[in-house]
Protein backbone atom coordinates (compact mmCIF):
# COMPACT_ATOMS: atom_id res chain seq x y z
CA UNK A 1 0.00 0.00 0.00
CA UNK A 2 3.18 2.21 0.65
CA UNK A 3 4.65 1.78 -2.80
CA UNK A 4 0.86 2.53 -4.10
CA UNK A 5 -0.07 5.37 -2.23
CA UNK A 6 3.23 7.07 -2.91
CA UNK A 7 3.18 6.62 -6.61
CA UNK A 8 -0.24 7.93 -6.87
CA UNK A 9 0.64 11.20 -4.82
CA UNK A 10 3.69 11.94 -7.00
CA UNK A 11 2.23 10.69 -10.30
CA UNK A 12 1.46 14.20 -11.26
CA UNK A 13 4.67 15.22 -11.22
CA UNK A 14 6.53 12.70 -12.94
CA UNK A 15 6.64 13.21 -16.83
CA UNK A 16 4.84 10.48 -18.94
CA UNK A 17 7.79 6.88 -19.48
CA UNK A 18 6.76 3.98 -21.58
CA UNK A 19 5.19 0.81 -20.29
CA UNK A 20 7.23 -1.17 -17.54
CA UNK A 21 7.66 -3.71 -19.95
CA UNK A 22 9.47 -1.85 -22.97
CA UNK A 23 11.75 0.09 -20.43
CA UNK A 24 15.42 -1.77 -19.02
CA UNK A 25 14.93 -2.58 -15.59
CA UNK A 26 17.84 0.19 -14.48
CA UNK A 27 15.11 2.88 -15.37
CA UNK A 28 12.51 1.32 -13.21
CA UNK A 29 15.53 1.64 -10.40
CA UNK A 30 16.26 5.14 -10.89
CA UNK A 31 12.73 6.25 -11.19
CA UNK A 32 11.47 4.51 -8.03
CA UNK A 33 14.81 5.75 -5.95
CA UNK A 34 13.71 9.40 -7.48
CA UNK A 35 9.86 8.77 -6.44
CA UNK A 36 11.48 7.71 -2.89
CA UNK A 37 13.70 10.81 -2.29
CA UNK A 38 11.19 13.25 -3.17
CA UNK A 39 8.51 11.48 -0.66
CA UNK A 40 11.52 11.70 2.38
CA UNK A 41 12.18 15.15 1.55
CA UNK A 42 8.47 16.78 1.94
CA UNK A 43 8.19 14.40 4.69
CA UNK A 44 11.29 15.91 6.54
CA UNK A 45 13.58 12.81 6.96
CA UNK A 46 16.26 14.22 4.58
CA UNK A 47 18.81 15.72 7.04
CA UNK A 48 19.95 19.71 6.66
CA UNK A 49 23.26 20.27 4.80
CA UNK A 50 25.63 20.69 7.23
CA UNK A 51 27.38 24.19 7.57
CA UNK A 52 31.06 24.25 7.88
CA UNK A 53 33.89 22.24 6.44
CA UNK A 54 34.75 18.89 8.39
CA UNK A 55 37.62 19.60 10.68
CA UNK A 56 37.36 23.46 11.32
CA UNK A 57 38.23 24.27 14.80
CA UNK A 58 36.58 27.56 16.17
CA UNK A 59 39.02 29.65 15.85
CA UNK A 60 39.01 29.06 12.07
CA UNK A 61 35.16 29.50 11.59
CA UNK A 62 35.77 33.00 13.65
CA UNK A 63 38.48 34.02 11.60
CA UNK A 64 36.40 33.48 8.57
CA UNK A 65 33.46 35.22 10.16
CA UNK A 66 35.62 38.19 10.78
CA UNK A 67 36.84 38.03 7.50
CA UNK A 68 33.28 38.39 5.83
CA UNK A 69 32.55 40.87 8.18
CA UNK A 70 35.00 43.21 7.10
CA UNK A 71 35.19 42.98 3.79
CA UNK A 72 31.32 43.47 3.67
CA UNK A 73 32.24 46.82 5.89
CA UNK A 74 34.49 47.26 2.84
CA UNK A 75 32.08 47.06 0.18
CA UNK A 76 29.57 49.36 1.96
CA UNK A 77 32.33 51.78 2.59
CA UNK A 78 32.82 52.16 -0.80
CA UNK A 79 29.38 52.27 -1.70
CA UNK A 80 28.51 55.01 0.75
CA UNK A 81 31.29 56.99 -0.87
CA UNK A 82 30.25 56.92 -4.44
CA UNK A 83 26.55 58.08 -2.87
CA UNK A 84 28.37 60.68 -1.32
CA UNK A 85 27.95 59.70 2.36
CA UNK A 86 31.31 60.28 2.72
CA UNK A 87 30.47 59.93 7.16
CA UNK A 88 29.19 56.97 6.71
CA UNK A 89 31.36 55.05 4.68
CA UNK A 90 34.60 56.49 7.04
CA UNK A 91 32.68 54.98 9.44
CA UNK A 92 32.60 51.05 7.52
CA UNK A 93 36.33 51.85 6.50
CA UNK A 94 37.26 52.01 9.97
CA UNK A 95 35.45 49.27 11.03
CA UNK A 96 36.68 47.42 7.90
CA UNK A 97 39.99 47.86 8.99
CA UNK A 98 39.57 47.71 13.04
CA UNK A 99 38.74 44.09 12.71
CA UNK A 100 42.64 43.14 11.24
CA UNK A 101 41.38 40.54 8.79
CA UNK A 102 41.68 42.62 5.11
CA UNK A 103 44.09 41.78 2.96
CA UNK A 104 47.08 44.74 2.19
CA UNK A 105 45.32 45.68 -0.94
CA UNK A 106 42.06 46.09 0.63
CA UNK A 107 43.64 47.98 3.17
CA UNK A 108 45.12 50.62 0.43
CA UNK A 109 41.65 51.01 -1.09
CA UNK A 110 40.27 51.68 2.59
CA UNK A 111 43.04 53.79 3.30
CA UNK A 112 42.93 55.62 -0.22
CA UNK A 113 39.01 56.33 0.37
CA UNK A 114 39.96 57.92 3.60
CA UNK A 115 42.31 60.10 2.62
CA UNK A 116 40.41 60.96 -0.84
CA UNK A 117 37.30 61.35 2.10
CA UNK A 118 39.47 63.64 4.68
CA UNK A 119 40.50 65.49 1.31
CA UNK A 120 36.88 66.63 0.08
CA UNK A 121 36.21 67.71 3.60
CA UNK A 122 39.20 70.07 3.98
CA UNK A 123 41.24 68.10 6.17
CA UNK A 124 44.53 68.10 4.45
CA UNK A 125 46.47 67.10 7.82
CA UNK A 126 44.57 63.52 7.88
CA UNK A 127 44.28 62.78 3.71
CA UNK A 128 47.89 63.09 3.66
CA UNK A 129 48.46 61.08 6.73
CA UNK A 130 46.04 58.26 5.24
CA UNK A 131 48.27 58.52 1.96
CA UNK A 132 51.54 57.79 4.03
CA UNK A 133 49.26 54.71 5.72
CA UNK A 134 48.67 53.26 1.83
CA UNK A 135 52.81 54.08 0.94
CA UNK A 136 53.80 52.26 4.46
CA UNK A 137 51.36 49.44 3.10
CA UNK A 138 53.49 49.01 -0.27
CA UNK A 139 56.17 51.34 -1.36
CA UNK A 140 55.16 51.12 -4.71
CA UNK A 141 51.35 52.30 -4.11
CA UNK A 142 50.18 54.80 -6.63
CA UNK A 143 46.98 56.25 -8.28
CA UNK A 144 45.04 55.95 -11.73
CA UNK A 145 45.91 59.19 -13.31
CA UNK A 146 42.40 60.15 -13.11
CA UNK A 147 42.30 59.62 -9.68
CA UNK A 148 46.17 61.00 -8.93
CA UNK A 149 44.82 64.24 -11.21
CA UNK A 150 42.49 64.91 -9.10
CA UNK A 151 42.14 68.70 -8.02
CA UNK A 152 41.13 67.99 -4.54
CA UNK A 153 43.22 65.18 -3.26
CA UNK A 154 45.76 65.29 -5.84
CA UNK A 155 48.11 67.93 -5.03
CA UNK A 156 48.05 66.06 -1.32
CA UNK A 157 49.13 62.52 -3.30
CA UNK A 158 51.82 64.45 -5.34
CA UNK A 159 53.03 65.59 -1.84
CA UNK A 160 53.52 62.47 -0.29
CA UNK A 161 54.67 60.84 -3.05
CA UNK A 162 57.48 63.17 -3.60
CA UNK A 163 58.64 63.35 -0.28
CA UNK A 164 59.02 59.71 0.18
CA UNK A 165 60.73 59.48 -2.98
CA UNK A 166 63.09 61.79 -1.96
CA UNK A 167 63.58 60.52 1.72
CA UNK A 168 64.25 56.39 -0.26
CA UNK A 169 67.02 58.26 -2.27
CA UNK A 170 68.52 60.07 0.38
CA UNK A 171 68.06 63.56 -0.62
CA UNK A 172 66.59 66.30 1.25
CA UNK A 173 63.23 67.06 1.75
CA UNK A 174 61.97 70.50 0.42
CA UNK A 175 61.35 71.08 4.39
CA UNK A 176 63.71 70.18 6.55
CA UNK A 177 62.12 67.79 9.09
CA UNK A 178 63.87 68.18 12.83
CA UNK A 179 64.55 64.21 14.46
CA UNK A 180 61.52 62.63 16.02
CA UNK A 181 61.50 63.02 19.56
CA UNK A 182 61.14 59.80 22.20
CA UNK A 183 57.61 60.88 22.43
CA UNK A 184 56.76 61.48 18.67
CA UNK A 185 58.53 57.88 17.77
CA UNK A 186 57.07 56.15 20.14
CA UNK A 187 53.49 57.86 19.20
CA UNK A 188 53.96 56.69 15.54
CA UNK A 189 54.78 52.97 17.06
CA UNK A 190 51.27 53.15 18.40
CA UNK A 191 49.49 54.51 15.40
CA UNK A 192 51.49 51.41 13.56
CA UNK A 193 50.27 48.79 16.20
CA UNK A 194 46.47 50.11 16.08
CA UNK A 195 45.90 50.20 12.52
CA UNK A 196 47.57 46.68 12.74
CA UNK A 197 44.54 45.70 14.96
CA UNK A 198 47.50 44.98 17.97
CA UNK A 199 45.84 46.66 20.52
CA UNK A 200 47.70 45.59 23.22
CA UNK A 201 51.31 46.57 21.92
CA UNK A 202 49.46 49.89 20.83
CA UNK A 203 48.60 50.63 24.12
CA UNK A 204 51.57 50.11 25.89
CA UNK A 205 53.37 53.02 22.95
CA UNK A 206 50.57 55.58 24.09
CA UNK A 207 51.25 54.87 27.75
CA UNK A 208 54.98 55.25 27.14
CA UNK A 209 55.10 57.93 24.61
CA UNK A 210 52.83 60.22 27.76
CA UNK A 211 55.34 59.65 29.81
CA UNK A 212 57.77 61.62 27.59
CA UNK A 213 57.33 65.62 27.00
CA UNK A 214 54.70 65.49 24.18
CA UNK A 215 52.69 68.78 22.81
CA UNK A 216 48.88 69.29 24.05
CA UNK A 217 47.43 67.57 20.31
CA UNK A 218 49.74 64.68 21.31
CA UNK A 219 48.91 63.89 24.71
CA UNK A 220 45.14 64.33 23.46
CA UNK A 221 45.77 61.90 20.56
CA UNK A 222 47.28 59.74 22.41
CA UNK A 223 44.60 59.58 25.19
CA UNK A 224 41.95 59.13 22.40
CA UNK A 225 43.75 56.21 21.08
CA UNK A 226 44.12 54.63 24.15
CA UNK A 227 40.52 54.78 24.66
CA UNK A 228 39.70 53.33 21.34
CA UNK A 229 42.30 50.38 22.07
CA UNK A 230 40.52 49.74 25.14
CA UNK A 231 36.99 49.85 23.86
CA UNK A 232 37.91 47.24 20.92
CA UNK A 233 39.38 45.38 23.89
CA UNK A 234 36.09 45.37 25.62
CA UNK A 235 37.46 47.20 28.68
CA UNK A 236 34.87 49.69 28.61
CA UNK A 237 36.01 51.38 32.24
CA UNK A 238 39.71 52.04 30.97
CA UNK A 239 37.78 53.14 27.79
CA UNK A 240 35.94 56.04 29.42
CA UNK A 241 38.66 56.49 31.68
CA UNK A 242 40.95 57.77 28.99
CA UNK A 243 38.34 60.23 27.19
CA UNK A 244 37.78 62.10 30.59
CA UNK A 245 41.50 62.49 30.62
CA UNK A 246 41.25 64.31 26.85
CA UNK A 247 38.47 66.42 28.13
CA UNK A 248 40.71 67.34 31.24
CA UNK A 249 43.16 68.62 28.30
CA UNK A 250 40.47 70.10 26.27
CA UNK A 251 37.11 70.73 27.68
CA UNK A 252 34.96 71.25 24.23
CA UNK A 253 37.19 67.97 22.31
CA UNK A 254 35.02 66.12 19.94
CA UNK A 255 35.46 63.30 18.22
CA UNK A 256 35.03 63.35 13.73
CA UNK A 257 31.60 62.51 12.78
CA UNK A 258 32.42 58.98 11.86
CA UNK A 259 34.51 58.47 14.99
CA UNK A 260 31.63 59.27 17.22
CA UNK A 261 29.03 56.66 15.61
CA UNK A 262 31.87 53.64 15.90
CA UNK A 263 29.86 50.93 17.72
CA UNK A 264 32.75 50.10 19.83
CA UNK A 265 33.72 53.29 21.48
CA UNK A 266 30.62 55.72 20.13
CA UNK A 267 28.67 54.88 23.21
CA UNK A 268 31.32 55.44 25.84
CA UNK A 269 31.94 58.91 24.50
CA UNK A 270 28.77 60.14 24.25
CA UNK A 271 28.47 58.61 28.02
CA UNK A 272 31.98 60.93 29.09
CA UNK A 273 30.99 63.54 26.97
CA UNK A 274 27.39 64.27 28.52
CA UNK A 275 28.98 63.57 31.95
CA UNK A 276 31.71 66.47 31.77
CA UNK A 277 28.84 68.69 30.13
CA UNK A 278 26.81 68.00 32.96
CA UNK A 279 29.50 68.37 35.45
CA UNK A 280 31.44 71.23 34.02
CA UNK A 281 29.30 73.30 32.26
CA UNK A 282 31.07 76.68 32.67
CA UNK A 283 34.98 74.85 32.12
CA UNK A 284 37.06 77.01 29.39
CA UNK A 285 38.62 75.03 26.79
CA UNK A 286 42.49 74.79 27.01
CA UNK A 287 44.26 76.69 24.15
């Protein structure tokens, strides 16, 4: 009754065969193993693929997570750019490259966005410091001519370009540039470490380059790092901790628009921020 009552259900979806008789008996086979299967499967007895290669530890299935993760950021980043949504997609590149799992091209095209980003918004100081971040990438980085022709960002590119070229061959710079101090090498060791996703080495540089004599912007940059670093570390308390100290140096700090809607650190902030506003509402920024 089984075999009956299952070829009548299906036999309106199987496409007309000759008689029994004038087929070889290996057709029969396959049809009835076909008729079978498709009875399991609406029944629910056919198990669910299974996710996952055979043998991946957890670590590896994480890694791979993080690794879609950011290069989705990636791709929104650069979509939110060509709409013009140039806070937004700072914000994906930064996540993008927070989580340490793009590859060094993708990090040049997250860098280059940033800096062609910073550019279009009149901040010259941080395109060309994203433009040394793609060179320290790969010494050979360059533009499309469109792109490197560019009227906004381009004059920045040529810039950089030309004074690394002339720093690899040894010849001087068109400014002379005094010697790093302690405080300033050990502040570009951080910057290095965090945008290598090491938070941990990165925040042991900030801690050590404030213990040298550093400049007001330093000390606050340094402080804001710190903060970041801890936040992406999920220690939220050393987080806040370090933005009161920057608005102890600078009572109306802010962060960029795309800084202050990161996920990680975004919320701590805005917790400090109202907190000193609430507390000192009077306090004169320090010059």
């Amino acid at each position: 009754m089984f075999a009956h009552s299952s070829v009548s259900v299906f036999s309106a979806s199987i496409p007309a065969s000759p008689p029994a008789l004038d087929r070889p008996r290996g057709h029969q086979q396959i049809l009835c193993a076909a008729i079978l299967a498709t009875f399991l499967s609406l029944a629910g007895c056919v198990a669910p693929p299974v996710v996952g290669t055979k043998g991946s530890t957890a670590e590896e299935v994480g890694r791979q997570q993080r690794l879609e993760r950011a290069q989705n950021n990636l791709a929104d980043g650069l979509k939110r750019y060509e709409a013009g949504a140039y806070d937004e997609s700072m914000r994906s590149f930064l996540l993008a490259l927070d989580s340490g799992a793009l590859t060094i091209a993708q990090q040049i095209t997250a860098r280059k966005n940033m800096a062609f980003t910073h550019c279009v918004n009149n901040r010259e100081a941080a395109c060309k410091e994203e433009f040394e971040k793609a060179f320290a990438l790969d010494a050979k980085f360059d533009l499309p001519a469109a792109e490197a022709g560019h009227p906004t960002w381009g004059p920045i590119f040529r810039l950089v370009k030309t004074e690394i070229e002339l720093r690899n061959s040894g010849r001087s710079l068109p400014a002379p540039l005094k010697p790093p101090t302690a405080g300033e090498k050990l502040m570009a060791d951080g910057a290095v470490s965090y945008d290598a996703a090491d938070y941990t080495k990165a925040i042991k540089s900030y801690q050590e380059a404030l213990k040298e004599t550093l400049v007001d912007s330093d000390q606050i940059r340094a402080h804001k790092f710190l903060a970041f670093s801890y936040c992406l570390s999920n220690r939220v308390t050393l987080c806040r901790a370090e933005f009161e100290k920057v608005f102890q140096l600078k009572a109306d700090f802010d962060l960029e628009p795309a800084e202050a809607g990161h996920p990680s650190w975004g919320p701590s902030f805005r917790t400090v921020k109202a907190k000193q506003k609430n507390t000192n509402p009077a306090t004169p920024a320090k010059k």
